[in-house]
PDB file of N, CA and C in Angstrom:
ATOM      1  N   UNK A   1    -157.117  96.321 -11.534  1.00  0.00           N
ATOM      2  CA  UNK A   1    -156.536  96.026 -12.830  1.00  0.00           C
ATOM      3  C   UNK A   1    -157.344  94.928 -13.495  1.00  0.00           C
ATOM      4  N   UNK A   2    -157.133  94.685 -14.737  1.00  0.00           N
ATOM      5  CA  UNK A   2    -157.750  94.128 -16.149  1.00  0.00           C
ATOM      6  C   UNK A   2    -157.415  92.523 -14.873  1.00  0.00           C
ATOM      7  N   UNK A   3    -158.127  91.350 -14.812  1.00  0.00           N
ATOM      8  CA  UNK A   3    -158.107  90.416 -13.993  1.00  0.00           C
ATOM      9  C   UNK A   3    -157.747  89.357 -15.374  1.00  0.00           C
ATOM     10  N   UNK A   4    -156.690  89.088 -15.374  1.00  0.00           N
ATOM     11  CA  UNK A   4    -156.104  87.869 -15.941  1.00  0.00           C
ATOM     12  C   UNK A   4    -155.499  86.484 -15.260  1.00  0.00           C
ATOM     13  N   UNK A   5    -156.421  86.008 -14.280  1.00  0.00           N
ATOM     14  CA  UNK A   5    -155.897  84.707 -13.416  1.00  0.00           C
ATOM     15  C   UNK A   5    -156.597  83.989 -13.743  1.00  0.00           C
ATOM     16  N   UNK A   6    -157.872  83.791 -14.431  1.00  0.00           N
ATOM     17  CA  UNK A   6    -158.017  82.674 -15.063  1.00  0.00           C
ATOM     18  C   UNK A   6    -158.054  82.390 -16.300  1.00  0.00           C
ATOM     19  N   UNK A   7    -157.306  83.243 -16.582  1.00  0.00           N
ATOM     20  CA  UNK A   7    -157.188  82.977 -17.935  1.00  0.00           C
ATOM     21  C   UNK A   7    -155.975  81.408 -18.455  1.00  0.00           C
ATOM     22  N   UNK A   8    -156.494  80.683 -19.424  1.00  0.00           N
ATOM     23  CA  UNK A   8    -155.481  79.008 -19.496  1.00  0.00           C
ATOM     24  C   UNK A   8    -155.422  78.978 -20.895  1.00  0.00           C
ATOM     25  N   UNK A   9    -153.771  78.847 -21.419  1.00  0.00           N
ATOM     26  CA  UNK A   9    -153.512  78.835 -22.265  1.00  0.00           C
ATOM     27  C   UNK A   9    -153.535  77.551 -22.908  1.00  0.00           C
ATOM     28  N   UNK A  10    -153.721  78.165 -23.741  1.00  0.00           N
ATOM     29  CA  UNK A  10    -154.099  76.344 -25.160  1.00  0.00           C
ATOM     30  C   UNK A  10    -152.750  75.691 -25.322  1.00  0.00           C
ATOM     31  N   UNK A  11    -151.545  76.710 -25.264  1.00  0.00           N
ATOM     32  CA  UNK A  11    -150.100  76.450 -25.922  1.00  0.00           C
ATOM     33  C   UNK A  11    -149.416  76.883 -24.848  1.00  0.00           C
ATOM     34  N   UNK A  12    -149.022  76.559 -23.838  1.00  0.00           N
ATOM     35  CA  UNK A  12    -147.961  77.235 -22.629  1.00  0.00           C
ATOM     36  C   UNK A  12    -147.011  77.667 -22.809  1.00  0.00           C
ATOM     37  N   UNK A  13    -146.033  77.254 -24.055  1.00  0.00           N
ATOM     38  CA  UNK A  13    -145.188  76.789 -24.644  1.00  0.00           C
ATOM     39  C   UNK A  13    -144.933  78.508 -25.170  1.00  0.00           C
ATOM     40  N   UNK A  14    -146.314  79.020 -25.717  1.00  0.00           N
ATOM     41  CA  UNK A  14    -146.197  80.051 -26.443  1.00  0.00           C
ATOM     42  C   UNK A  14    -147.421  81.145 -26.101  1.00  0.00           C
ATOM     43  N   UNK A  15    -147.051  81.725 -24.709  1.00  0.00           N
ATOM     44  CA  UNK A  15    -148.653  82.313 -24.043  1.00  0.00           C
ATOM     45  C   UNK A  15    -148.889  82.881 -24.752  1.00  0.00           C
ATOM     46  N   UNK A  16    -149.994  83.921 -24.362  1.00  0.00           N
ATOM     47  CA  UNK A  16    -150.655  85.310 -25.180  1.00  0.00           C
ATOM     48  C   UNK A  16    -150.751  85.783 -24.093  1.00  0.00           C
ATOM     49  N   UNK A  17    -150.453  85.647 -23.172  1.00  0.00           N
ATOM     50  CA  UNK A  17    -150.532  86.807 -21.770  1.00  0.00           C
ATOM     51  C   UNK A  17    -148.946  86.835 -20.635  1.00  0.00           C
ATOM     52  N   UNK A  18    -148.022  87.429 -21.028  1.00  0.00           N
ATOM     53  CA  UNK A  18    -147.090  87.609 -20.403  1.00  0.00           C
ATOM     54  C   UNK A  18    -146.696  88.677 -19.195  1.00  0.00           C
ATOM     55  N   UNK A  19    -146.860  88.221 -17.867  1.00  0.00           N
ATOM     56  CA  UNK A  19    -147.003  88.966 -16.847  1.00  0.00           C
ATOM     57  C   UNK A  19    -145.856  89.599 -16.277  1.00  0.00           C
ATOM     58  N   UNK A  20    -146.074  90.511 -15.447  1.00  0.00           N
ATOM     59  CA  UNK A  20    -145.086  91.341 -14.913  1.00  0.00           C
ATOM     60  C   UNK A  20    -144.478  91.021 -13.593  1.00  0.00           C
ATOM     61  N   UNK A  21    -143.553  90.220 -12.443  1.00  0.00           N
ATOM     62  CA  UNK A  21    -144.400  90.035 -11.326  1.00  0.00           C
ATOM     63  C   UNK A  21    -142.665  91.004 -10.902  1.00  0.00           C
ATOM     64  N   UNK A  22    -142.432  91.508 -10.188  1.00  0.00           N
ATOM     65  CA  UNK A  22    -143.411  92.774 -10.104  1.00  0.00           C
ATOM     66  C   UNK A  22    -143.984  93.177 -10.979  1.00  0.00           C
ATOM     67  N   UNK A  23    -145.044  94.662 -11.496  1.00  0.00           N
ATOM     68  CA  UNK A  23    -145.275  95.383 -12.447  1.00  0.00           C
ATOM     69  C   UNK A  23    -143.882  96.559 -12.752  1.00  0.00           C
ATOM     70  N   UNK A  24    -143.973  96.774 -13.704  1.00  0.00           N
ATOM     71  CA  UNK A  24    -142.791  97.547 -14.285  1.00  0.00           C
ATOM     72  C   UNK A  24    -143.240  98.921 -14.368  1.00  0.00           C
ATOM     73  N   UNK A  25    -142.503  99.889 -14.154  1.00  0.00           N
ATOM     74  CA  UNK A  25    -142.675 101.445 -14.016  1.00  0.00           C
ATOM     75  C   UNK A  25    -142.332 101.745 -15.817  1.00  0.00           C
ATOM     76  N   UNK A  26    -143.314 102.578 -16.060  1.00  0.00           N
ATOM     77  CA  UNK A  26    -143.114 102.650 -17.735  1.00  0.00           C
ATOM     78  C   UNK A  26    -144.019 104.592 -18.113  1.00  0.00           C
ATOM     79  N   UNK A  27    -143.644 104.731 -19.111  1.00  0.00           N
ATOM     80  CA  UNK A  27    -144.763 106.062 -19.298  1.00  0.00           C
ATOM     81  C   UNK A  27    -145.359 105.780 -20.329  1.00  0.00           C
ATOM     82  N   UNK A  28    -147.097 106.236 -20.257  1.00  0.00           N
ATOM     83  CA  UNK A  28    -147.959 106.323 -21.563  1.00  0.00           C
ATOM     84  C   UNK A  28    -147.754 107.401 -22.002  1.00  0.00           C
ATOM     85  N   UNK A  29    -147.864 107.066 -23.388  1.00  0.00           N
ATOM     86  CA  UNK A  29    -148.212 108.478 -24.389  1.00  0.00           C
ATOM     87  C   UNK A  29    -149.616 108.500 -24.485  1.00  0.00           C
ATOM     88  N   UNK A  30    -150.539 109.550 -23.709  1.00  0.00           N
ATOM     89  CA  UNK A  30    -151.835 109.355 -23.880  1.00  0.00           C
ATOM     90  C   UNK A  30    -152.227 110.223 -25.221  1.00  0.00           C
ATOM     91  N   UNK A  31    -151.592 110.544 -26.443  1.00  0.00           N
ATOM     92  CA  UNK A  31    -151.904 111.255 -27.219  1.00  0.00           C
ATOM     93  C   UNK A  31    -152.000 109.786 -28.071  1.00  0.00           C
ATOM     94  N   UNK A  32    -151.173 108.728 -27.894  1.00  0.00           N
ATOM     95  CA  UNK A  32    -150.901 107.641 -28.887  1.00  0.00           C
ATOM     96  C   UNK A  32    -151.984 106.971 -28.638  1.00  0.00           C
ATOM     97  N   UNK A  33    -152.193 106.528 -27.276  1.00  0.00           N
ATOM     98  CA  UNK A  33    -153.044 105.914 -26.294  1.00  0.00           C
ATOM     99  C   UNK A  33    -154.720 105.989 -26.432  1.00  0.00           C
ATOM    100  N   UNK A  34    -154.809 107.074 -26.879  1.00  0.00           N
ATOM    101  CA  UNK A  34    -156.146 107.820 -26.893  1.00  0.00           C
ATOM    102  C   UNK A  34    -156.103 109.029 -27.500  1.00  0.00           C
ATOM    103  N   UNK A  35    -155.914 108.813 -28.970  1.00  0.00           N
ATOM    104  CA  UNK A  35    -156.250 109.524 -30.051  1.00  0.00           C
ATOM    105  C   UNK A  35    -157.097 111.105 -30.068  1.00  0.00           C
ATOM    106  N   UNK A  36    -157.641 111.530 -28.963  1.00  0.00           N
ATOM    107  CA  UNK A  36    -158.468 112.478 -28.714  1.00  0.00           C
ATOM    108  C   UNK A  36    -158.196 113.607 -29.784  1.00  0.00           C
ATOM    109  N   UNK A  37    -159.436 113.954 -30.510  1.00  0.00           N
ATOM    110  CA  UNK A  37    -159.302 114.709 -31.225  1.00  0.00           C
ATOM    111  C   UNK A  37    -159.233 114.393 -32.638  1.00  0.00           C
ATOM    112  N   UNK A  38    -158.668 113.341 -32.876  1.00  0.00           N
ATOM    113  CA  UNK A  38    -158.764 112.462 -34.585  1.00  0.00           C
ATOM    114  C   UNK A  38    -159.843 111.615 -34.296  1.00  0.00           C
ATOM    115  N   UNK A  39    -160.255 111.006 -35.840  1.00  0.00           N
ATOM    116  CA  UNK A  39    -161.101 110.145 -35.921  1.00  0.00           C
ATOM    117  C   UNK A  39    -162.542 111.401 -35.703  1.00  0.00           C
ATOM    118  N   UNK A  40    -163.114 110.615 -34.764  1.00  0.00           N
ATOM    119  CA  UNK A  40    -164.556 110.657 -34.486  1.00  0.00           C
ATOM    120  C   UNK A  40    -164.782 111.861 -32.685  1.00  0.00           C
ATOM    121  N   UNK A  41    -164.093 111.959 -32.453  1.00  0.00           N
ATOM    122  CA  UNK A  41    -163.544 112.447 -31.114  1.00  0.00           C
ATOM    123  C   UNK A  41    -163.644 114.066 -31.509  1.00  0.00           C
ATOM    124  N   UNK A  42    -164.308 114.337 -30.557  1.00  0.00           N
ATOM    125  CA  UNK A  42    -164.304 116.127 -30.430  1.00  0.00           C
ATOM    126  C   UNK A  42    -163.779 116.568 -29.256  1.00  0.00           C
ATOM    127  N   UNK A  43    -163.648 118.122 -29.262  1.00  0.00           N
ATOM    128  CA  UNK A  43    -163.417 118.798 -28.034  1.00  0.00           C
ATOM    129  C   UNK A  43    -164.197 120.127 -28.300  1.00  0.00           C
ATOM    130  N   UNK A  44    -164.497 120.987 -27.499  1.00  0.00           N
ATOM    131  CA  UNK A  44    -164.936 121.706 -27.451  1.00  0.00           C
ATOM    132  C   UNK A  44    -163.500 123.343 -27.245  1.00  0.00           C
ATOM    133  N   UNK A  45    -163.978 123.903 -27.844  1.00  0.00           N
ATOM    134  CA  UNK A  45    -163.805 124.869 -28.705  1.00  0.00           C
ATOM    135  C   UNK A  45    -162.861 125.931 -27.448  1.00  0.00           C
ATOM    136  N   UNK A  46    -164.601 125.876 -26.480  1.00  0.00           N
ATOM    137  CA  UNK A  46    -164.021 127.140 -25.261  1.00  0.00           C
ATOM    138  C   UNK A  46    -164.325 126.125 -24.379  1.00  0.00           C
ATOM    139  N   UNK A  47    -163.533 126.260 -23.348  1.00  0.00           N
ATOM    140  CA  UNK A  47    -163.404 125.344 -21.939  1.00  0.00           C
ATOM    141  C   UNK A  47    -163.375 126.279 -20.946  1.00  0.00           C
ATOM    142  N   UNK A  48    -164.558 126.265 -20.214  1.00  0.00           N
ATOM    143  CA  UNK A  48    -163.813 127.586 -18.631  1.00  0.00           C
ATOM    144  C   UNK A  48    -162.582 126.954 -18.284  1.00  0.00           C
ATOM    145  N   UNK A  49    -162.225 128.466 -17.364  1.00  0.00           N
ATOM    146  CA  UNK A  49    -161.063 127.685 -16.360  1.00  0.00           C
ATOM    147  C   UNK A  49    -161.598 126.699 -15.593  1.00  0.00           C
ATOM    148  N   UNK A  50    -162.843 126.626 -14.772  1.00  0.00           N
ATOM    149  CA  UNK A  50    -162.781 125.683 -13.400  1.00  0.00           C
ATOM    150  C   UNK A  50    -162.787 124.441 -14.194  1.00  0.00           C
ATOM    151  N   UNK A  51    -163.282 124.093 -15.603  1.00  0.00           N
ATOM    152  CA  UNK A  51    -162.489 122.765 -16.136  1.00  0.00           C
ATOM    153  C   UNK A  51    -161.128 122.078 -16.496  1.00  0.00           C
ATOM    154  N   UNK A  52    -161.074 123.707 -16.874  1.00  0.00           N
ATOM    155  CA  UNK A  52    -159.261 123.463 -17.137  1.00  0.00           C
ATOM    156  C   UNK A  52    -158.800 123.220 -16.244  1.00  0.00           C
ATOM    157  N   UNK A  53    -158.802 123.934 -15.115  1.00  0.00           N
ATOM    158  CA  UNK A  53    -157.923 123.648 -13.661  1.00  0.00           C
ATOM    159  C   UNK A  53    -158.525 122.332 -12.761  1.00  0.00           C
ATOM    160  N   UNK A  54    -159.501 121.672 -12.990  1.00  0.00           N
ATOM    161  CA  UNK A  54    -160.230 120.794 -12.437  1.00  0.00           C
ATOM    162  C   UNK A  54    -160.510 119.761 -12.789  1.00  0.00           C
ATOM    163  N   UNK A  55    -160.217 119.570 -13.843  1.00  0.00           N
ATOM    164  CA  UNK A  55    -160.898 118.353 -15.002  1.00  0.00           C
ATOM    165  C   UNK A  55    -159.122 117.256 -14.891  1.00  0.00           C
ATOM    166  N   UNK A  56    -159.660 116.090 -15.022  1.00  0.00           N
ATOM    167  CA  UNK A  56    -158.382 114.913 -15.903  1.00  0.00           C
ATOM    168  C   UNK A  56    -157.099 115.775 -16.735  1.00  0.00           C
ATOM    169  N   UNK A  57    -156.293 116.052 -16.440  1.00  0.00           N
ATOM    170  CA  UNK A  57    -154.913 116.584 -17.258  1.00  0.00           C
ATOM    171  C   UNK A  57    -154.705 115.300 -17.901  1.00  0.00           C
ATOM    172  N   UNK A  58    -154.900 114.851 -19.302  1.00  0.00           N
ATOM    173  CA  UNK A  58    -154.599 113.944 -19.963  1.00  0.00           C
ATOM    174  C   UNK A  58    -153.997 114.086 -21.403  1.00  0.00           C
ATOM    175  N   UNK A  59    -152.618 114.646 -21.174  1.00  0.00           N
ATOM    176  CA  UNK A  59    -151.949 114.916 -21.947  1.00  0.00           C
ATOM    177  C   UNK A  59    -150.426 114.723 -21.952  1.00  0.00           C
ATOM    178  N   UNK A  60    -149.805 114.614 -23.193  1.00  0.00           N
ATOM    179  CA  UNK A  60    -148.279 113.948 -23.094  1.00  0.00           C
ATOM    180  C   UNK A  60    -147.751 112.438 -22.568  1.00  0.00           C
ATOM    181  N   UNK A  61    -146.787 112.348 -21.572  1.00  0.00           N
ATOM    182  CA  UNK A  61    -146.327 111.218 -21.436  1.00  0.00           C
ATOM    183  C   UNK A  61    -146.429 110.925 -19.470  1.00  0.00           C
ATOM    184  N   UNK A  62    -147.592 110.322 -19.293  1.00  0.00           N
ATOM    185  CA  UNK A  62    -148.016 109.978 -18.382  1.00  0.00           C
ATOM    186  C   UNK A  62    -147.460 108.315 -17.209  1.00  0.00           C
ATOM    187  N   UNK A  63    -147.054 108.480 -16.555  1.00  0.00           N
ATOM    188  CA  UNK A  63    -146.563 107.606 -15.327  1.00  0.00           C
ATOM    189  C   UNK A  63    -147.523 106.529 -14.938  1.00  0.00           C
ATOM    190  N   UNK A  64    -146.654 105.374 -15.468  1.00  0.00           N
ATOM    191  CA  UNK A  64    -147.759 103.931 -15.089  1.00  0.00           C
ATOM    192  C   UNK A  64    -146.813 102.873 -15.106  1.00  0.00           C
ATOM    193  N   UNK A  65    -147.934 101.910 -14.106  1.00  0.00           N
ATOM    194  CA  UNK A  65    -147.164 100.657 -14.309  1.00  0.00           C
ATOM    195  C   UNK A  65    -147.812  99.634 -15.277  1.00  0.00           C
ATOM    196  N   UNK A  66    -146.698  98.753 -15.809  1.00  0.00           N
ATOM    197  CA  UNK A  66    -147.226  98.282 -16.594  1.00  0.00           C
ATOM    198  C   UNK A  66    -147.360  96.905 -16.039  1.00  0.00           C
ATOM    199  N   UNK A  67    -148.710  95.877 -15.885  1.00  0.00           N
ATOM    200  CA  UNK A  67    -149.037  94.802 -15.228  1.00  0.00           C
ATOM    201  C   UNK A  67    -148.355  93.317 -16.660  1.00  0.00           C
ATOM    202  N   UNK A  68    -148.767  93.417 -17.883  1.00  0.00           N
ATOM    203  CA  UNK A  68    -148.677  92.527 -18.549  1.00  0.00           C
ATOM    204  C   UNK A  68    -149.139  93.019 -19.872  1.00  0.00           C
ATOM    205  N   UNK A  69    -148.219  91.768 -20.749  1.00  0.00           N
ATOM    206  CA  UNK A  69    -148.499  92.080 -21.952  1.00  0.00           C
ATOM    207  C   UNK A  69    -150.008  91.259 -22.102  1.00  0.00           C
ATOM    208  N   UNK A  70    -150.544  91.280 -23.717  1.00  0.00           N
ATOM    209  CA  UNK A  70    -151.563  90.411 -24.054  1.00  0.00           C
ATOM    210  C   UNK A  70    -151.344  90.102 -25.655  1.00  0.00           C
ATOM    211  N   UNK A  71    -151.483  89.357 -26.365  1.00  0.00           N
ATOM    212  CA  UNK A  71    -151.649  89.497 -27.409  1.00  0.00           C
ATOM    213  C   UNK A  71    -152.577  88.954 -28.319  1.00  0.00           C
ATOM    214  N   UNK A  72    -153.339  89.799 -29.436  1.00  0.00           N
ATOM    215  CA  UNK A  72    -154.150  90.742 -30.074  1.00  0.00           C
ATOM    216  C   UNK A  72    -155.069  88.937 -31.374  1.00  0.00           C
ATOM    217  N   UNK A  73    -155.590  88.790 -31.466  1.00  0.00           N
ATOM    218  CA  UNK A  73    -155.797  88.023 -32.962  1.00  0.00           C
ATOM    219  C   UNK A  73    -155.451  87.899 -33.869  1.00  0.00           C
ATOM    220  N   UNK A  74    -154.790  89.530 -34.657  1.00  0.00           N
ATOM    221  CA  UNK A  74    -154.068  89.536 -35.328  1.00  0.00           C
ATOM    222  C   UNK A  74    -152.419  89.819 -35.165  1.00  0.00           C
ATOM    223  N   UNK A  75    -152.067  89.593 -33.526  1.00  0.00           N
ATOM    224  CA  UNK A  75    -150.743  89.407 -33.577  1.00  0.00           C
ATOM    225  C   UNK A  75    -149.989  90.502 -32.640  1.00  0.00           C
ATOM    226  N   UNK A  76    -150.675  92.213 -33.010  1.00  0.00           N
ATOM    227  CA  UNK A  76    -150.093  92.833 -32.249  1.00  0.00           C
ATOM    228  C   UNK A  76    -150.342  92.680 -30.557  1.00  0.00           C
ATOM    229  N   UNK A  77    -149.562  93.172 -30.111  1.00  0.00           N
ATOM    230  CA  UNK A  77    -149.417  93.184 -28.341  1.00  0.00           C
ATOM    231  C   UNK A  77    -149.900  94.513 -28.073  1.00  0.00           C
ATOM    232  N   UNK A  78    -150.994  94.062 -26.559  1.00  0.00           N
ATOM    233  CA  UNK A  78    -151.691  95.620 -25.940  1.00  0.00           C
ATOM    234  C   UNK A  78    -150.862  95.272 -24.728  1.00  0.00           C
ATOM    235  N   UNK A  79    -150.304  96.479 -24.170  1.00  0.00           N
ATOM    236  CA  UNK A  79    -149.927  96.466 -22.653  1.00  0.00           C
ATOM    237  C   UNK A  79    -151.078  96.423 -21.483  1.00  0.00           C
ATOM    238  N   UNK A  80    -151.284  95.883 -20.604  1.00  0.00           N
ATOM    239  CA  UNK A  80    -151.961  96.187 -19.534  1.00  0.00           C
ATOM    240  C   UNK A  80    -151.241  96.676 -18.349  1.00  0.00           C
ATOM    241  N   UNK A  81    -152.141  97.941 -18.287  1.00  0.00           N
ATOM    242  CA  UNK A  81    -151.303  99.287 -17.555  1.00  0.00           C
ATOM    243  C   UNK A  81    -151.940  99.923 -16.723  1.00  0.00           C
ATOM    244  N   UNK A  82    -151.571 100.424 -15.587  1.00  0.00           N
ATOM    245  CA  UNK A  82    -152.385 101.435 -14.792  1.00  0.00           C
ATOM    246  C   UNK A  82    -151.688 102.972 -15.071  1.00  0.00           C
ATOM    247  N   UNK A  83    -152.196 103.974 -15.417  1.00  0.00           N
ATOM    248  CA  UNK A  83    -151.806 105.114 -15.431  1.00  0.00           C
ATOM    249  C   UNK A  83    -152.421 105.882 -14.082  1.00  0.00           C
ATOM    250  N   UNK A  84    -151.515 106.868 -13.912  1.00  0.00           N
ATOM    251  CA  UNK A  84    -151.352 107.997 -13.157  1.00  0.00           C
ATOM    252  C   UNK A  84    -151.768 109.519 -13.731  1.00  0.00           C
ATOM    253  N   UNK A  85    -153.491 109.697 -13.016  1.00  0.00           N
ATOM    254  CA  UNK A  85    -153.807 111.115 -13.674  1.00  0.00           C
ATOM    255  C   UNK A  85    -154.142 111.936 -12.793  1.00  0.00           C
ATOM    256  N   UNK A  86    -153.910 113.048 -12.728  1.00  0.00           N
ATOM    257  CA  UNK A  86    -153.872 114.049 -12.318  1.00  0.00           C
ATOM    258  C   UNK A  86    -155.136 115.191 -12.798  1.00  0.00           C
ATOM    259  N   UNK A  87    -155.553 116.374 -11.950  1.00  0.00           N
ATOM    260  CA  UNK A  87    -156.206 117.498 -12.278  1.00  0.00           C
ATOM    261  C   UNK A  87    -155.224 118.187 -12.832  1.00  0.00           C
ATOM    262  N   UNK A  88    -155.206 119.683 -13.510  1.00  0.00           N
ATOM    263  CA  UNK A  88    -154.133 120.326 -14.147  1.00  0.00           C
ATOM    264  C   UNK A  88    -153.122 120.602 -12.758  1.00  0.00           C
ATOM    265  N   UNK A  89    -154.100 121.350 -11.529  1.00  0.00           N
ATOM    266  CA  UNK A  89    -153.075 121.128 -10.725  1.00  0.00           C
ATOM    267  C   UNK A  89    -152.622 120.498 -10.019  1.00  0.00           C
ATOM    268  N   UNK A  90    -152.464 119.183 -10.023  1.00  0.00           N
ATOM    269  CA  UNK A  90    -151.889 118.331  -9.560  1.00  0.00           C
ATOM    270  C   UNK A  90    -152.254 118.273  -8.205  1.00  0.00           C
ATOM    271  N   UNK A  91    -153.201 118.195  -8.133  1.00  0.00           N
ATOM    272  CA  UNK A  91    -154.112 118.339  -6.789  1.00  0.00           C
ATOM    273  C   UNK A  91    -154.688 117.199  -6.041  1.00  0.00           C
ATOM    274  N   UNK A  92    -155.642 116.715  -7.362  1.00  0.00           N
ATOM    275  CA  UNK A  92    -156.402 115.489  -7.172  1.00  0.00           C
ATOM    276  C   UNK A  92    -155.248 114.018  -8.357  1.00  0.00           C
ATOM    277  N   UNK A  93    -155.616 112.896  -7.898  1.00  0.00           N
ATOM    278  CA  UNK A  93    -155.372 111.357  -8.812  1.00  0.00           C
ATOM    279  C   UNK A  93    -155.808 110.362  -8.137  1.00  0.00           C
ATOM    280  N   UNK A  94    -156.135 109.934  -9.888  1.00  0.00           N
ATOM    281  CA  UNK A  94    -156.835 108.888 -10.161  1.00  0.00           C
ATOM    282  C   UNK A  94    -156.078 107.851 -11.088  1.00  0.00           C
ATOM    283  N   UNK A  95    -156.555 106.686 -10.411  1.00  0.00           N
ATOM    284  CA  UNK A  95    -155.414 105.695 -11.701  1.00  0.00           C
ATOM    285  C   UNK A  95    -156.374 104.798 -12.193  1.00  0.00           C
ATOM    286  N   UNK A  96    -155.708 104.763 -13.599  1.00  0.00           N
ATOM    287  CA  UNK A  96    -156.939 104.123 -15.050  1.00  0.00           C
ATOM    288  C   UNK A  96    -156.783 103.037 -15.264  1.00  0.00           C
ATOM    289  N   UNK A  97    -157.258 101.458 -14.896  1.00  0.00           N
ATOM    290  CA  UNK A  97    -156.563 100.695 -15.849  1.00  0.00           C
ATOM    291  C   UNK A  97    -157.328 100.723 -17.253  1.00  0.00           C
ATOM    292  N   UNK A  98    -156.023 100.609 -18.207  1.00  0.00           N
ATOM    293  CA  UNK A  98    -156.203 100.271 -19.676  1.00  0.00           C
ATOM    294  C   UNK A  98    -155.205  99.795 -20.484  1.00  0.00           C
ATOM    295  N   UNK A  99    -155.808  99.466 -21.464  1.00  0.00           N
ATOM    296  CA  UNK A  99    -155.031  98.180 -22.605  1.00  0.00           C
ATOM    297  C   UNK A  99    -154.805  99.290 -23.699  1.00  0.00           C
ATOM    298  N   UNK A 100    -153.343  99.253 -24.144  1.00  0.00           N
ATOM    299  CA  UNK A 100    -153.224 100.103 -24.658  1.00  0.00           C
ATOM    300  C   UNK A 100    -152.375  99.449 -25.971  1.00  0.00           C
ATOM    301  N   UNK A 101    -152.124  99.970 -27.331  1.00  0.00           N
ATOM    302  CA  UNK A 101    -151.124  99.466 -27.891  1.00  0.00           C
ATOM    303  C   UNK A 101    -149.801  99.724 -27.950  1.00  0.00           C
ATOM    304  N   UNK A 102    -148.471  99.011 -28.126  1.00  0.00           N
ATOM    305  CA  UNK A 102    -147.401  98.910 -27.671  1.00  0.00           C
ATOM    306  C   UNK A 102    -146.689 100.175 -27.938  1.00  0.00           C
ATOM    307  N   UNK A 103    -147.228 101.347 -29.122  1.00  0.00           N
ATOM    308  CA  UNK A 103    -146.148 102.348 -29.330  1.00  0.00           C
ATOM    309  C   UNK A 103    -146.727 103.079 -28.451  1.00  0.00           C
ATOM    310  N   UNK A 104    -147.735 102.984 -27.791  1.00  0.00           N
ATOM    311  CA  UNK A 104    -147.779 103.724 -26.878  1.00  0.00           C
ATOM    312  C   UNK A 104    -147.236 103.881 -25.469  1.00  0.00           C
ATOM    313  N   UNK A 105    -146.272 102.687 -25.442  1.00  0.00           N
ATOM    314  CA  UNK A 105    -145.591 102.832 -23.869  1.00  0.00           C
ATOM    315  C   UNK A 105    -144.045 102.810 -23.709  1.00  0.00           C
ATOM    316  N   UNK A 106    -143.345 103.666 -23.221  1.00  0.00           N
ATOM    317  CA  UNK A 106    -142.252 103.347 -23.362  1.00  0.00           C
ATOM    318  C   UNK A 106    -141.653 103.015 -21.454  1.00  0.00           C
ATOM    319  N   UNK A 107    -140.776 102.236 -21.936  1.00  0.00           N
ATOM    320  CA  UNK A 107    -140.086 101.343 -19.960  1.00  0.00           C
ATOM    321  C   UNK A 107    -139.183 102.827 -19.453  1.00  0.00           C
ATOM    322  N   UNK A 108    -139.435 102.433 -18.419  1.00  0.00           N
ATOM    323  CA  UNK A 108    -138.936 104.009 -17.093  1.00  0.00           C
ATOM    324  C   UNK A 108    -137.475 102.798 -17.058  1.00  0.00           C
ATOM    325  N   UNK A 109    -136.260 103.925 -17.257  1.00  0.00           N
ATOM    326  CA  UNK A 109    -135.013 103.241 -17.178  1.00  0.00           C
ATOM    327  C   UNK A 109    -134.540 102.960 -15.661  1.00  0.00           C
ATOM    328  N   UNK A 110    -134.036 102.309 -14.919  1.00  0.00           N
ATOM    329  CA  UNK A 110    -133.945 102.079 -13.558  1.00  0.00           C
ATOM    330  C   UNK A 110    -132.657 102.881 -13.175  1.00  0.00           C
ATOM    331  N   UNK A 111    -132.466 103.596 -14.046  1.00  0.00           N
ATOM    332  CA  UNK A 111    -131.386 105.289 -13.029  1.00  0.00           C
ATOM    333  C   UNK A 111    -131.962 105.955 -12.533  1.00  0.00           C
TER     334      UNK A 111
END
C-alpha cells in the first residue's frame, strides 16, 4: 500500500491524512474510479476470448479495503484503497493499490 508513515503534519489539529487502523471493507466503482473509455482512453473494438476470459475483469463495483483518507490541494478527499481483481473467471487475483476519488467508494455495511 501507498506508504504514509512519514508523512508530519504542519496542523495536527487538522490532518490531511486520516487513517484506518483497522482498514475498512468498502467497494470501488471502477467505472467512477477509472473512467475507461471517456476522455482520452480507448478500447479496442474486437477482443478474443483468451483475453476476455484471461485478462483483469475490471468492471462495476469491486471489493477493497480502504487504508486512509488523504486530502487533495484543492480540498477534495482521495481514498487510499486496495482493490480486489479478478480474471473474468475468477480464477486468478491481484490486488491494486490506488487513490481514488471519494464518489468512487462506497463502506461495506457490517451485516
Amino acid at each position: 500500500m501507498i506508504n504514509t508513515d512519514h508523512w508530519t503534519e504542519r496542523w495536527p489539529d487538522h490532518p490531511v491524512i486520516r487513517t484506518f487502523d483497522p482498514p475498512r471493507a468498502v467497494k470501488v466503482d471502477i467505472g467512477r474510479a477509472l473512467p475507461l473509455g471517456r476522455g482520452g482512453a480507448s478500447r479496442a473494438d474486437h477482443v478474443s476470448m483468451r483475453v476476455k476470459t484471461s485478462a483483469l475483469y475490471m468492471s462495476g463495483y469491486l471489493d477493497a479495503t480502504q487504508q486512509f483518507w488523504v486530502k487533495m490541494h484543492d480540498g477534495q478527499w482521495l481514498a487510499g484503497v486496495t482493490v480486489r481483481v479478478t480474471d473474468a473467471g475468477g480464477t486468478n487475483l491481484v490486488e491494486i493499490d490506488m487513490l481514488v476519488t471519494a464518489d468512487a467508494v462506497t463502506e461495506v455495511s457490517a451485516t
